[in-house]
Protein backbone atom coordinates (compact mmCIF):
# COMPACT_ATOMS: atom_id res chain seq x y z
CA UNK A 1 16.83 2.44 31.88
CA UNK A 2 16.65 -1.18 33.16
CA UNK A 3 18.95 -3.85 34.83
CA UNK A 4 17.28 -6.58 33.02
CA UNK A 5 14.03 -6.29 36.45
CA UNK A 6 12.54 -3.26 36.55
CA UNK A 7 12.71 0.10 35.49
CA UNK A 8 15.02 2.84 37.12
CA UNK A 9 14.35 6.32 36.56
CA UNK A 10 16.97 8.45 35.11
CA UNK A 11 18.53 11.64 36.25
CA UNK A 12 19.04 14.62 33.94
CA UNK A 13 22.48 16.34 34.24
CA UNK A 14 21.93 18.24 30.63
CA UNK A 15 20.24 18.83 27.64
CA UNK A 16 19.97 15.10 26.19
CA UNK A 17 21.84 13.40 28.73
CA UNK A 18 20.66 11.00 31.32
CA UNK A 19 22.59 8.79 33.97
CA UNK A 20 21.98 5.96 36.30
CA UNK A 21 23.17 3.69 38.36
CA UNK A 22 26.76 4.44 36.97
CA UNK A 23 24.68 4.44 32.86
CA UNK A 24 25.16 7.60 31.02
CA UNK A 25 22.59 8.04 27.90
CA UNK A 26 22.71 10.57 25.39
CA UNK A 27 20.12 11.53 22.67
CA UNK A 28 21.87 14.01 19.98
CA UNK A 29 19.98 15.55 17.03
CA UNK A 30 22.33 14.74 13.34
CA UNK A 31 21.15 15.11 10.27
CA UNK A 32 20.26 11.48 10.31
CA UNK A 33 17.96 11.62 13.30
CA UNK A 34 17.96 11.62 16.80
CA UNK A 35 21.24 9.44 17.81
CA UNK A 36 20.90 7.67 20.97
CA UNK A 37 23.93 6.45 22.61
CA UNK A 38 25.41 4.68 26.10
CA UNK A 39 28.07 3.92 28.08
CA UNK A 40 27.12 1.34 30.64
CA UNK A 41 27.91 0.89 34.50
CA UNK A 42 29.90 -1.58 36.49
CA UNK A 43 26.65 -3.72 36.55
CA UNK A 44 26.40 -4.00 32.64
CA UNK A 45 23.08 -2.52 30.82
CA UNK A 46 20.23 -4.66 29.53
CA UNK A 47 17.43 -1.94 28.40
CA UNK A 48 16.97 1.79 27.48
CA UNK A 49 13.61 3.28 27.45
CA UNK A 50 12.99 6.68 26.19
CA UNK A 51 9.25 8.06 25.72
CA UNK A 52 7.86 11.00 24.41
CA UNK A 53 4.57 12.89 24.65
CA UNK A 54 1.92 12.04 22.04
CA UNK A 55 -1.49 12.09 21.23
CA UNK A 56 -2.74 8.85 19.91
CA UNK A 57 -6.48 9.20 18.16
CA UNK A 58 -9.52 7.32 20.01
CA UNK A 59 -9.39 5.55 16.96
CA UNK A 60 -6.12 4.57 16.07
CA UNK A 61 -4.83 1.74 14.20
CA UNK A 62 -1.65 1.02 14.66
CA UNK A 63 1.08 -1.19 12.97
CA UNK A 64 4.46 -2.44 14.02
CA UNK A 65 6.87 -4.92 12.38
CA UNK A 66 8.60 -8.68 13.15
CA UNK A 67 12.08 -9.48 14.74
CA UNK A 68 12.58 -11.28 11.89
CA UNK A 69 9.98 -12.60 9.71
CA UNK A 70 6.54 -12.26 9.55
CA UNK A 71 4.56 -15.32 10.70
CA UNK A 72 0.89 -14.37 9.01
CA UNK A 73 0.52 -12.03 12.16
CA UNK A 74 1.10 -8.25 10.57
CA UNK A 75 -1.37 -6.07 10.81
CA UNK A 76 -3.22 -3.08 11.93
CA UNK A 77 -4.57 -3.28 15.32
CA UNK A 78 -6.70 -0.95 17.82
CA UNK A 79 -4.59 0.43 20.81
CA UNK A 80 -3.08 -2.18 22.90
CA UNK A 81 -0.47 -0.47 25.16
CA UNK A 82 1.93 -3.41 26.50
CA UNK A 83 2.22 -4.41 22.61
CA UNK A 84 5.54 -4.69 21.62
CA UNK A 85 5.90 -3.05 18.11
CA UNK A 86 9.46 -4.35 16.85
CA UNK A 87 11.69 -1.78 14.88
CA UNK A 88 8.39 0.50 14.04
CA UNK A 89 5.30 1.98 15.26
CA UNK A 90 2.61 3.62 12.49
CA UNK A 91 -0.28 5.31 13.72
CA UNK A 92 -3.41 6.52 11.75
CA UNK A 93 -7.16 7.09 12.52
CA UNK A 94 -9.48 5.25 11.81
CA UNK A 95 -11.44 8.03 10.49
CA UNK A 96 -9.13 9.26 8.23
CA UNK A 97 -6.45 12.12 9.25
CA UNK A 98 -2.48 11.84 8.56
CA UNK A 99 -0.16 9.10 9.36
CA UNK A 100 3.02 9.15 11.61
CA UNK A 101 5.86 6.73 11.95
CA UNK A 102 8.27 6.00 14.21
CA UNK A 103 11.17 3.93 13.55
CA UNK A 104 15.18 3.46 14.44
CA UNK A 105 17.26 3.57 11.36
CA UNK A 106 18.69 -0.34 10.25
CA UNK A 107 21.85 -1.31 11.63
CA UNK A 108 21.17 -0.64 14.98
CA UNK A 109 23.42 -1.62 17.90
CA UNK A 110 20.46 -2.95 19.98
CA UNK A 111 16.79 -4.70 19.38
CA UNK A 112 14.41 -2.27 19.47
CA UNK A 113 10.72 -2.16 20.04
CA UNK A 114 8.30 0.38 20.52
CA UNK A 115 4.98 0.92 22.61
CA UNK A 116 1.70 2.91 21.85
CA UNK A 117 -0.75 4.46 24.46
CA UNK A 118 -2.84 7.29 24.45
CA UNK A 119 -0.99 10.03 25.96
CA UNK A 120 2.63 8.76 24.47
CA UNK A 121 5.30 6.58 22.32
CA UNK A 122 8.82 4.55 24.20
CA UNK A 123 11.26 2.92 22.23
CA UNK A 124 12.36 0.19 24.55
CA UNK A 125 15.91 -0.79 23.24
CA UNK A 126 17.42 -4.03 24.28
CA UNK A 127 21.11 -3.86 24.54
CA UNK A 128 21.37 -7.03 25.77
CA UNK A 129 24.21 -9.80 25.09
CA UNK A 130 22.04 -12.70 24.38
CA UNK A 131 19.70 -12.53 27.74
CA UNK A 132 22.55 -10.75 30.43
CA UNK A 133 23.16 -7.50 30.27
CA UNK A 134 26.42 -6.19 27.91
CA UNK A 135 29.63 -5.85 29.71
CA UNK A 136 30.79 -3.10 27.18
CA UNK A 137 33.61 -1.52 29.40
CA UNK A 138 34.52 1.71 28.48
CA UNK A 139 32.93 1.69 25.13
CA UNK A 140 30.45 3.58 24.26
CA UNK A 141 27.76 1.74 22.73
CA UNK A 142 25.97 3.46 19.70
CA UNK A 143 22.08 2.18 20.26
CA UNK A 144 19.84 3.42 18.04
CA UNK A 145 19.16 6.51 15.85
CA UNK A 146 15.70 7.57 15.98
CA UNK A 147 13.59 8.77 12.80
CA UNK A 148 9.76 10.30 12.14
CA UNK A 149 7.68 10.43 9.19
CA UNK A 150 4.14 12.13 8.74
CA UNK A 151 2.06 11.92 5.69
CA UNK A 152 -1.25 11.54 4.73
CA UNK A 153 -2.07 8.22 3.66
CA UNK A 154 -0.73 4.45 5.90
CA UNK A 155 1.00 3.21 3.02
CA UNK A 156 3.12 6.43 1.40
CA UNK A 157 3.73 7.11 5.37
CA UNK A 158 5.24 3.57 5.72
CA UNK A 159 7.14 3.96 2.30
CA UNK A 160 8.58 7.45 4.10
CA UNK A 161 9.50 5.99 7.16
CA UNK A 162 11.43 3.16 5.44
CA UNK A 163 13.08 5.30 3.34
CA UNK A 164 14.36 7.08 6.40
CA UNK A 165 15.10 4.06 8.21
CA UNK A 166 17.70 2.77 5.71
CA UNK A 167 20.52 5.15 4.35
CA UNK A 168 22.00 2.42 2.77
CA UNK A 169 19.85 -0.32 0.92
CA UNK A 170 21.23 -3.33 -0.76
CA UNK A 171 17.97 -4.10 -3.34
CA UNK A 172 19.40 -6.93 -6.57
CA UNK A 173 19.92 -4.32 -9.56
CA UNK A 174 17.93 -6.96 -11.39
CA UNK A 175 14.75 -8.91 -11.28
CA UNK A 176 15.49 -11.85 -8.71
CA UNK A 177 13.91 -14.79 -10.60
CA UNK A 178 13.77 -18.19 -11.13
CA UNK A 179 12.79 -21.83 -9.21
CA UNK A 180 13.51 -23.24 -6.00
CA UNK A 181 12.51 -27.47 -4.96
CA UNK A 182 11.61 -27.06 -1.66
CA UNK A 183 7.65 -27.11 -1.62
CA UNK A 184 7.75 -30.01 -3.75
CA UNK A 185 10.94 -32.16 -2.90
CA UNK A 186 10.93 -31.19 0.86
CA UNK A 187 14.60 -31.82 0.72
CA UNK A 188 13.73 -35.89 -0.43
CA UNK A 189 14.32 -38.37 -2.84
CA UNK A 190 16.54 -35.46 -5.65
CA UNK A 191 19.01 -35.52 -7.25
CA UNK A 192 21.05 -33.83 -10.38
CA UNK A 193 18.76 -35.10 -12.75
CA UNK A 194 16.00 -33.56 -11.19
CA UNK A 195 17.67 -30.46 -10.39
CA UNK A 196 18.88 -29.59 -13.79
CA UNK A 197 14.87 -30.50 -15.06
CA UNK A 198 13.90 -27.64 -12.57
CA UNK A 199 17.20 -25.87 -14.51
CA UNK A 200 15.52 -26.58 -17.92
CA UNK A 201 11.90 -25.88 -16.77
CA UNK A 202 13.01 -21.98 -15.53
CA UNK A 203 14.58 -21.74 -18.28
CA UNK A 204 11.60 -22.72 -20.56
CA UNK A 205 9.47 -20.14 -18.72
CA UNK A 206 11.90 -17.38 -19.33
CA UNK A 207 11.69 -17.97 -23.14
CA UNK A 208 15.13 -16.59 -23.93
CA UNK A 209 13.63 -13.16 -21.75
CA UNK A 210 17.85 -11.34 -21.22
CA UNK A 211 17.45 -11.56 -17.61
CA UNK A 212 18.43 -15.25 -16.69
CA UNK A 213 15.97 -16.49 -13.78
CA UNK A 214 17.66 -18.79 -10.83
CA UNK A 215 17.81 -22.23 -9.88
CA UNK A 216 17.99 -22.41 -6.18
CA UNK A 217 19.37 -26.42 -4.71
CA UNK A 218 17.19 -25.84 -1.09
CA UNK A 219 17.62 -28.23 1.79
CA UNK A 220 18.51 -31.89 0.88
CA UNK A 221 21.67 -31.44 -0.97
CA UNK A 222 23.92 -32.27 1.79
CA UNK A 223 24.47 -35.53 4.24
CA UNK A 224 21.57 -35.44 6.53
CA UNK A 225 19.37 -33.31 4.14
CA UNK A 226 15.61 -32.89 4.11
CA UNK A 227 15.48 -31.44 8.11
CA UNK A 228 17.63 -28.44 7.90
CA UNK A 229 21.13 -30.11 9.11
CA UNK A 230 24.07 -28.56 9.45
CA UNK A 231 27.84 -28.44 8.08
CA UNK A 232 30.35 -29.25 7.07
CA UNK A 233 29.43 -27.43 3.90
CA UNK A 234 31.88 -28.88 1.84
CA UNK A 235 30.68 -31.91 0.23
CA UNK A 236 27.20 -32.70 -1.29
CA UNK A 237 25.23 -35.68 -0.49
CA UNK A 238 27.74 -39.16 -0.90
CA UNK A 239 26.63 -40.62 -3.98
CA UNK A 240 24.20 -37.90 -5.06
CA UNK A 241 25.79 -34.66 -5.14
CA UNK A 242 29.23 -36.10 -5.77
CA UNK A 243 30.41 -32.57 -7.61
CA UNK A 244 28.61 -29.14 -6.50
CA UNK A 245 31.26 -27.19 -8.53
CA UNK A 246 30.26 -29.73 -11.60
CA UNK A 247 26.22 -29.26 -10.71
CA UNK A 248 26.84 -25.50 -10.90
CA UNK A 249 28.52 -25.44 -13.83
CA UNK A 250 25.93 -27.93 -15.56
CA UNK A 251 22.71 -25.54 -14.51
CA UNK A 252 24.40 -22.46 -15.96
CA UNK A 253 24.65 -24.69 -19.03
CA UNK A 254 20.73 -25.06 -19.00
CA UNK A 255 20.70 -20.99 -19.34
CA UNK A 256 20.05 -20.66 -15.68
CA UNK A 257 21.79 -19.25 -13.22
CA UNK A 258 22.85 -21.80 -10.25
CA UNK A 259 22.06 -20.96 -6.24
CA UNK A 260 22.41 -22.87 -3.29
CA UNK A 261 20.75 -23.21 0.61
CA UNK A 262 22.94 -23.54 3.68
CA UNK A 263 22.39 -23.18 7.49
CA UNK A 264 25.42 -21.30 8.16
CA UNK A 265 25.55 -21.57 12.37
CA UNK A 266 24.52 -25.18 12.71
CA UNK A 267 27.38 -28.03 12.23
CA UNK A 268 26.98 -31.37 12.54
CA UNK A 269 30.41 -31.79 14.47
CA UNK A 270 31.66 -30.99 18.04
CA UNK A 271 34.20 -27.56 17.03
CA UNK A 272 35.81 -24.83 18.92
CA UNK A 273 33.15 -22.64 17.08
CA UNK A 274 30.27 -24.35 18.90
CA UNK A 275 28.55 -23.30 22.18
CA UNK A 276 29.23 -26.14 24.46
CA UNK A 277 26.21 -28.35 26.04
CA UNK A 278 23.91 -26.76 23.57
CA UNK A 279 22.07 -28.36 21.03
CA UNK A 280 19.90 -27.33 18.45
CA UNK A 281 17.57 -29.82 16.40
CA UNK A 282 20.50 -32.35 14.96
CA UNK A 283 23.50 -30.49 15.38
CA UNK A 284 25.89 -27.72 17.79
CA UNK A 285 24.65 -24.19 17.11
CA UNK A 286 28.13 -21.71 15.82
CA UNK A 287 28.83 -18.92 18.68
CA UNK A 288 28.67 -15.83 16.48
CA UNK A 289 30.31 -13.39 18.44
CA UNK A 290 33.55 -15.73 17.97
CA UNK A 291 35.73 -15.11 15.27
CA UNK A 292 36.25 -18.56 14.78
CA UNK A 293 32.79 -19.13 14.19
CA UNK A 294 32.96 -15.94 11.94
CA UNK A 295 35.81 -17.87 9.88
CA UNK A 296 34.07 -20.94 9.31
CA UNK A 297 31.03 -19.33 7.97
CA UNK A 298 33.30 -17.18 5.55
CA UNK A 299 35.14 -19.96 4.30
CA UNK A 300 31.77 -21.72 3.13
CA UNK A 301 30.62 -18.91 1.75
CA UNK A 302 33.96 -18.09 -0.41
CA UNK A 303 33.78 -21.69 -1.11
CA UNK A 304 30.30 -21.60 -2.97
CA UNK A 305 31.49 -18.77 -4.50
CA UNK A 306 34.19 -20.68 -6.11
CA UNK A 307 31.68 -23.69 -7.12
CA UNK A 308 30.06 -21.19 -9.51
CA UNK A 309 26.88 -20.50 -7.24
CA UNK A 310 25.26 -16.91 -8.08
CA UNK A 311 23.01 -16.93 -4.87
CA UNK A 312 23.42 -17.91 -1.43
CA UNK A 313 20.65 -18.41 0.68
CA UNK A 314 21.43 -18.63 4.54
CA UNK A 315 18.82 -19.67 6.92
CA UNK A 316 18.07 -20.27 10.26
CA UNK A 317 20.45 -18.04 11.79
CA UNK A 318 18.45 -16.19 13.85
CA UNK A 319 16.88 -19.50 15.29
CA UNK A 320 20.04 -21.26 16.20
CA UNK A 321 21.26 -17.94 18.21
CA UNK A 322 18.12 -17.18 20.23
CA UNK A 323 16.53 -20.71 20.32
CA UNK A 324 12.89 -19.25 19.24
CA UNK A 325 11.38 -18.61 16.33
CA UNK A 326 9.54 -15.11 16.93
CA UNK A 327 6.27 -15.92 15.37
CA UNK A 328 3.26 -13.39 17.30
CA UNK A 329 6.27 -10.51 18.05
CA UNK A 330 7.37 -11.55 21.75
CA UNK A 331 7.98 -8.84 23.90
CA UNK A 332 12.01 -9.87 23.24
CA UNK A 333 13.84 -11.85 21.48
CA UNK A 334 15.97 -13.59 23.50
CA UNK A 335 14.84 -15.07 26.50
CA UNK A 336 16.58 -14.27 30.03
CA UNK A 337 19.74 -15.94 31.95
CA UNK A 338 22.15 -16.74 28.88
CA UNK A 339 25.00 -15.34 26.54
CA UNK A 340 27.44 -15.87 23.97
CA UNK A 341 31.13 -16.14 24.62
CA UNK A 342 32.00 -12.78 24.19
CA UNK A 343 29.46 -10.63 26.40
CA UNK A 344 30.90 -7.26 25.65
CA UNK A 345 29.00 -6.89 22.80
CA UNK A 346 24.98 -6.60 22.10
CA UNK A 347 22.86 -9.26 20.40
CA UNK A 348 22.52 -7.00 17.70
CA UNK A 349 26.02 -6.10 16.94
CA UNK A 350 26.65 -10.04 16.72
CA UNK A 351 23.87 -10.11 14.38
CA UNK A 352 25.00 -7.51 12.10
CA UNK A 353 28.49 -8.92 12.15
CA UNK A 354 27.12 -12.39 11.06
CA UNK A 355 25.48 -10.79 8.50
CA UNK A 356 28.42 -8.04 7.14
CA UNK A 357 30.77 -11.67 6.75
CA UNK A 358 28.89 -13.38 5.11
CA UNK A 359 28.23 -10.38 2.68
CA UNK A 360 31.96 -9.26 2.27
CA UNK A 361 32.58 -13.20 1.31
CA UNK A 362 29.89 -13.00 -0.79
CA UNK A 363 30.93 -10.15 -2.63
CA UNK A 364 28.80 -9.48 -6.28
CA UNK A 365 26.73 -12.92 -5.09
CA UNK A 366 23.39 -12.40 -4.58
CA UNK A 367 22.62 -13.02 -0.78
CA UNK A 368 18.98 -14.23 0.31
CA UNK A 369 18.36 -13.78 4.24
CA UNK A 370 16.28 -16.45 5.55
CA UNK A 371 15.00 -16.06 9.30
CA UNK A 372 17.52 -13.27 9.16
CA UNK A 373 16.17 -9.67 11.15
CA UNK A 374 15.73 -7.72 8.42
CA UNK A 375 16.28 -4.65 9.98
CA UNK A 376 20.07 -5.27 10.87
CA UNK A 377 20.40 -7.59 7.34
CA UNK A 378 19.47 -4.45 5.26
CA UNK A 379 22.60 -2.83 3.27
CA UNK A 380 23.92 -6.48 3.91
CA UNK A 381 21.97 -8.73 1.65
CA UNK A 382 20.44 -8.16 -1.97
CA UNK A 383 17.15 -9.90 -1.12
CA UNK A 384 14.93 -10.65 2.70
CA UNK A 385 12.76 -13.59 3.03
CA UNK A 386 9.89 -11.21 4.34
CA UNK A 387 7.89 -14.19 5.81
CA UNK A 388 7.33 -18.20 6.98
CA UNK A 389 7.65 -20.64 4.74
CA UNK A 390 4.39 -20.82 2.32
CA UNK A 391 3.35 -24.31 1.28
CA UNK A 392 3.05 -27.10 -1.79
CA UNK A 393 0.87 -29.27 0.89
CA UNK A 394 -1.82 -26.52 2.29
CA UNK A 395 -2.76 -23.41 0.31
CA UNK A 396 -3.78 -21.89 3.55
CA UNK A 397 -0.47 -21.80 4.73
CA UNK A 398 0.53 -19.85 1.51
CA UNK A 399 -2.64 -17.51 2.11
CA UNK A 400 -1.78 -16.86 5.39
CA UNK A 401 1.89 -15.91 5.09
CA UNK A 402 2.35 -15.00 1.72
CA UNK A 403 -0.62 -12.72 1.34
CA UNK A 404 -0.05 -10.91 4.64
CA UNK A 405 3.96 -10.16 4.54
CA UNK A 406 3.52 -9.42 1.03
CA UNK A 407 1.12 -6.55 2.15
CA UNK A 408 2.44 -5.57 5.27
CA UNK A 409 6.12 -5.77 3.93
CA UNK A 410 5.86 -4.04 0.89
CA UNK A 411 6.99 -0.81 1.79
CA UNK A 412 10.42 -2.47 2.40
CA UNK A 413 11.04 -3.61 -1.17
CA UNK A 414 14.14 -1.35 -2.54
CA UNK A 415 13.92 0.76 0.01
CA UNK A 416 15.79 -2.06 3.18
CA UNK A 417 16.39 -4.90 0.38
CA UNK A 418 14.74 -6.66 -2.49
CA UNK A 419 11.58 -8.56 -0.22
CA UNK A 420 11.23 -12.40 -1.11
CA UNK A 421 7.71 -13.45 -0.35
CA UNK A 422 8.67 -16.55 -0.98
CA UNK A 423 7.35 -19.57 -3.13
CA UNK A 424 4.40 -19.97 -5.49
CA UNK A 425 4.33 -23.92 -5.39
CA UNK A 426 2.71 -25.79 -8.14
CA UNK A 427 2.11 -28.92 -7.05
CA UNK A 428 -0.68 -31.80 -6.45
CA UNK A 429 -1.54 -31.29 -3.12
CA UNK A 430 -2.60 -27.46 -3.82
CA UNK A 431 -5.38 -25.36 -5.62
CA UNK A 432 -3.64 -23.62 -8.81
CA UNK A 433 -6.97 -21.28 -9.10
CA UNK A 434 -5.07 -19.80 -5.91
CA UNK A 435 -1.86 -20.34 -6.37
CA UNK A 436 -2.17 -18.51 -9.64
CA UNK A 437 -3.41 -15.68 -8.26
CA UNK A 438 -0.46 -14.97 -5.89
CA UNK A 439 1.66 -15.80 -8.63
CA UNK A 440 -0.26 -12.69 -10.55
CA UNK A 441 0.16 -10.52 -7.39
CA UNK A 442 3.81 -11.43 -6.61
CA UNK A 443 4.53 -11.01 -10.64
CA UNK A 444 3.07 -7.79 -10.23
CA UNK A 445 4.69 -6.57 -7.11
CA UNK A 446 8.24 -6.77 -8.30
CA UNK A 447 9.40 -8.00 -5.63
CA UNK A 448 11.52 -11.94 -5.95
CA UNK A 449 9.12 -14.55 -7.61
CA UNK A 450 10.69 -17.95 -6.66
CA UNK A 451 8.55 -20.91 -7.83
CA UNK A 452 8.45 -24.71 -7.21
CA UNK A 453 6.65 -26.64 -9.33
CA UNK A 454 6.05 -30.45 -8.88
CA UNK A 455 6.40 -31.96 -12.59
CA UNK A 456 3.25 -33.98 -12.01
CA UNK A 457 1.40 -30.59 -11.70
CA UNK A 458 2.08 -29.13 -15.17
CA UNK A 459 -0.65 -28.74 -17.76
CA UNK A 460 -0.39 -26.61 -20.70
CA UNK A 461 -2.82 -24.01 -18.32
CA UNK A 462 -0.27 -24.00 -15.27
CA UNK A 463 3.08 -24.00 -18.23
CA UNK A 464 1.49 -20.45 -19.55
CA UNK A 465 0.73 -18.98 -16.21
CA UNK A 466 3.95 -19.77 -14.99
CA UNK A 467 5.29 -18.31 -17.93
CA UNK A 468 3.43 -14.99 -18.46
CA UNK A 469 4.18 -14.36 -14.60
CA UNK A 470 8.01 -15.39 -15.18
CA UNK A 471 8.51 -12.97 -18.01
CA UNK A 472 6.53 -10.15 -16.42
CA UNK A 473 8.63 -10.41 -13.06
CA UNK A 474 11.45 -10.71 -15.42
CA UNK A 475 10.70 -7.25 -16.65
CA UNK A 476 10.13 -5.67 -13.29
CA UNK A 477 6.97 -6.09 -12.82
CA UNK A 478 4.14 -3.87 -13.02
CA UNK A 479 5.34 -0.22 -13.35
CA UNK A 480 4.85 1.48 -10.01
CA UNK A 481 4.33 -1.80 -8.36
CA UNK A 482 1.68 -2.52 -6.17
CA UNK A 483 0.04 -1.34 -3.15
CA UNK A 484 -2.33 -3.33 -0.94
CA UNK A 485 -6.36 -0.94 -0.70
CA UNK A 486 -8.04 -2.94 2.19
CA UNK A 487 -4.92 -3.38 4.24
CA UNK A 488 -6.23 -1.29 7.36
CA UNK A 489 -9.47 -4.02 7.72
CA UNK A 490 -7.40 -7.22 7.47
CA UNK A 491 -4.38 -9.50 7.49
CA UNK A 492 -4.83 -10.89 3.98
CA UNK A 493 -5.51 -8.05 1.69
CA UNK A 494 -8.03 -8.74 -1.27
CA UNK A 495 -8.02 -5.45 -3.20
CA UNK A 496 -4.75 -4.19 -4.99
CA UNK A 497 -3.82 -1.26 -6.60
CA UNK A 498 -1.67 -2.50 -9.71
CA UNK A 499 -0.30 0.46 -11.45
CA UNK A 500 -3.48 2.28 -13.05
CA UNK A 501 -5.76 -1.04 -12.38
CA UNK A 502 -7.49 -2.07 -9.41
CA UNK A 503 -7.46 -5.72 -8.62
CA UNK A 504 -9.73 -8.17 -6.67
CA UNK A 505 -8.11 -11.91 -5.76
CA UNK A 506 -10.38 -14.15 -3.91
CA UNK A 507 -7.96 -16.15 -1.25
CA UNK A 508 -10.58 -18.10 0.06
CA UNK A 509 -11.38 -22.06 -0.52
CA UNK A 510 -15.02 -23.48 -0.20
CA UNK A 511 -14.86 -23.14 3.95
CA UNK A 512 -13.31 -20.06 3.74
CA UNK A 513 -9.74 -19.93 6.10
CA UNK A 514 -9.04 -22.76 8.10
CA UNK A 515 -8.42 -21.57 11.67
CA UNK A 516 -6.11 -24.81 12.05
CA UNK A 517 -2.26 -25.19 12.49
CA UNK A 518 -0.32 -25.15 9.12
């Protein structure tokens, strides 16, 4: 256990109990795993560590998760003991030999990471309220719930251990398809007219397929659009978006199905929901552990809802609490010496609050999590935004995080939540001989297949690859799915298992990756 400095050795009074420094943890075998629990000292609690005995191969690859999503940085990697492995830790040799997982089951009460050496496994859990410790009182916080898996290939042992991870899942019951503007408007210069084209163009692709694909309004719809503002969320753009209940009721006219972007903890206004004296980008970040804040971001929701939107995409939320972005897995998420308003509960429980709002206002919507953490979003949205933002400006952007969560994420799909890869643009700026191949792969997968195309980048060639791919993800996909062959040997896997086939995509341009910024 830690204060939030250093380690402190516990004391064991029984069989699965520990205390210190006034802390009592417990670790209890149920039939969903091994339950971990606390009840926290005078002094508040910031970490738990537990570690057990294990034998990690000379050889060993291993693979952890992201806090949230993936930033082109999954992968397997040879030992590296201080590496912080969020939410789970797979290990497999080199050389062949079976695979074990370790993982905490979604919906945990505290941010959890794991470490790998050669003589053993700890699950460091951070119980932390923002970057204090939690002041819980007398309750007992419930931390984490430990589960294993062993089997004898990587991939069916991360499709185990995800299974075991997530009681409840949350996957769409149908294919989530359809269009979204972003990587080719960048939240500029639209309006209705060229919303309802992207309507009509969806629609076009579908060719009358029973499953009605999406059209997604992204950033840009509201004042201050085109940089992520913030509310209020209850007026489009002056002037442009005059009527959102009359622009959803105008796509579903087209034969699409209308959804809509928001940044749910950002407003533009000074409100008791705010944190006071903090800023984030052009607005006041909402203090999530407040109900108030809770409130407001209900009440936008239910109000979308009665526009006529079908899906709900909410972003940013995990940015405007802990101030980062966790691209490269930080040790933690949330950096030292602050907290919310209400510091008796964890980070996580906030989170997962946040999240189980905007879902019961929601209701039979589909809700996308962008920069959500998936692990606590899972049972709590239909669909995950798996990793950064691909791109309709650099195709290396799109290799290098759309390829790579894709892969290293796909173990998740239906088993935590439908995964969202995100976009295939079609625009200008980019390559379709490469977009079109992750537009095959993400058809494929199953998995969402969003797509932005740029009307000045349609040919009759890009019109019937967008629409074989459309009605194929339509159907579901390939049966069985996919499965990524060359994943242990790299971050942006070239050879796919597609059902009984065997693919090969070539990511690369004519100077191969560009180790540049994107």
């Amino acid at each position: 256990m830690t204060d939030g400095t250093r380690p402190h050795s516990a004391t064991s009074i029984t069989e699965g109990a520990w205390t210190v420094r006034g802390t009592r943890v417990t670790a209890q075998r149920t039939a969903g795993g091994l339950r971990v629990c606390a009840r926290a000292g005078a002094e508040g609690l910031s970490r738990i560590v537990l570690r057990w005995r294990h034998r990690t191969p000379d050889d060993a690859r291993i693979l952890g998760d992201a806090w949230e999503r993936g930033y082109g940085d999954l992968q397997w990697r040879t030992l590296q003991p201080e590496r912080a492995l969020p939410w789970y830790a797979l290990i497999t040799g080199a050389s062949g030999g079976p695979t074990t997982g370790w993982g905490v089951r979604t919906g945990a009460g505290a941010l959890c990471s794991w470490t790998v050496d050669e003589s053993g496994i700890a699950l460091w859990a951070d119980v932390r309220s923002g970057g204090l410790p939690v002041l819980p009182g007398e309750r007992e916080l419930d931390v984490a719930t430990v589960v294993t898996a062993t089997t004898p290939t990587p991939f069916a042992a991360h499709e185990t251990l995800c299974t075991a991870m997530s009681p409840d899942p949350l996957p769409s019951p149908d294919p989530v398809v359809g269009s979204n503007n972003w990587y080719y408007a960048y939240g500029r210069g639209f309006g209705p007219d060229a919303v309802l084209r992207d309507a009509r163009t969806v629609v076009e692709y579908a060719d009358g397929h029973p499953v009605r694909p999406y059209c997604v309004i992204d950033d840009g719809w509201t004042e201050g659009g085109g940089s992520a503002p913030g509310g209020p969320w209850d007026t489009g753009l002056p002037g442009v978006f005059d009527g959102m209940a009359d622009m959803a009721a105008r796509i579903t006219q087209t034969g699409a199905r209308p959804g809509l972007w928001f940044r749910p903890l950002l407003s533009r206004t000074e409100t008791a929901a705010v944190r006071p004296g903090v800023l984030r980008d052009t607005g006041f970040p909402l203090d999530p552990s407040l109900d108030v804040a809770l409130e407001t971001v209900a009440e936008d929701v239910t109000r979308f809802r009665r526009w006529g939107y079908e899906l709900i995409k909410h972003d940013f939320s995990t940015y405007d609490v802990f101030g980062r972005f966790a691209a490269d897995s930080p040790a933690e998420l949330a950096s030292p010496g602050w907290s919310l308003a209400d510091r008796s509960v964890t980070s996580a429980e906030i989170l997962v609050r946040l999240y189980r709002t905007i879902a019961e206002a929601a209701g039979d919507t589909v809700v996308i999590g962008c920069n959500t953490v998936g692990h606590l979003s899972a049972g709590l949205v239909r669909v995950q935004r798996s990793g950064d933002d691909t791109s309709g400006r650099s195709w290396e952007r799109t290799r290098r995080m759309g390829v790579n969560t894709l892969a290293f994420r796909l173990a998740q799909h239906n088993r935590f939540f439908t995964v969202d890869a995100d976009c295939v643009p079609c625009t200008p700026q980019t390559d379709w001989n490469l977009n079109r191949q992750f537009l095959d792969l993400v058809s494929r997968s199953g998995t969402a297949l969003f797509v932005s195309v740029d009307p000045a980048a349609r040919t009759d060639r890009t019109d019937t690859d967008l629409s074989a791919a459309i009605r194929h993800a339509l159907n579901g996909g390939t049966p069985g799915g996919v499965e990524p062959l060359d994943w242990l040997s790299t971050t942006a896997p070239r050879r796919w298992r597609a059902g009984a086939e065997t693919l090969v995509y070539d990511w690369a341009e004519p100077w191969g990756a560009t180790p540049l910024a994107v």
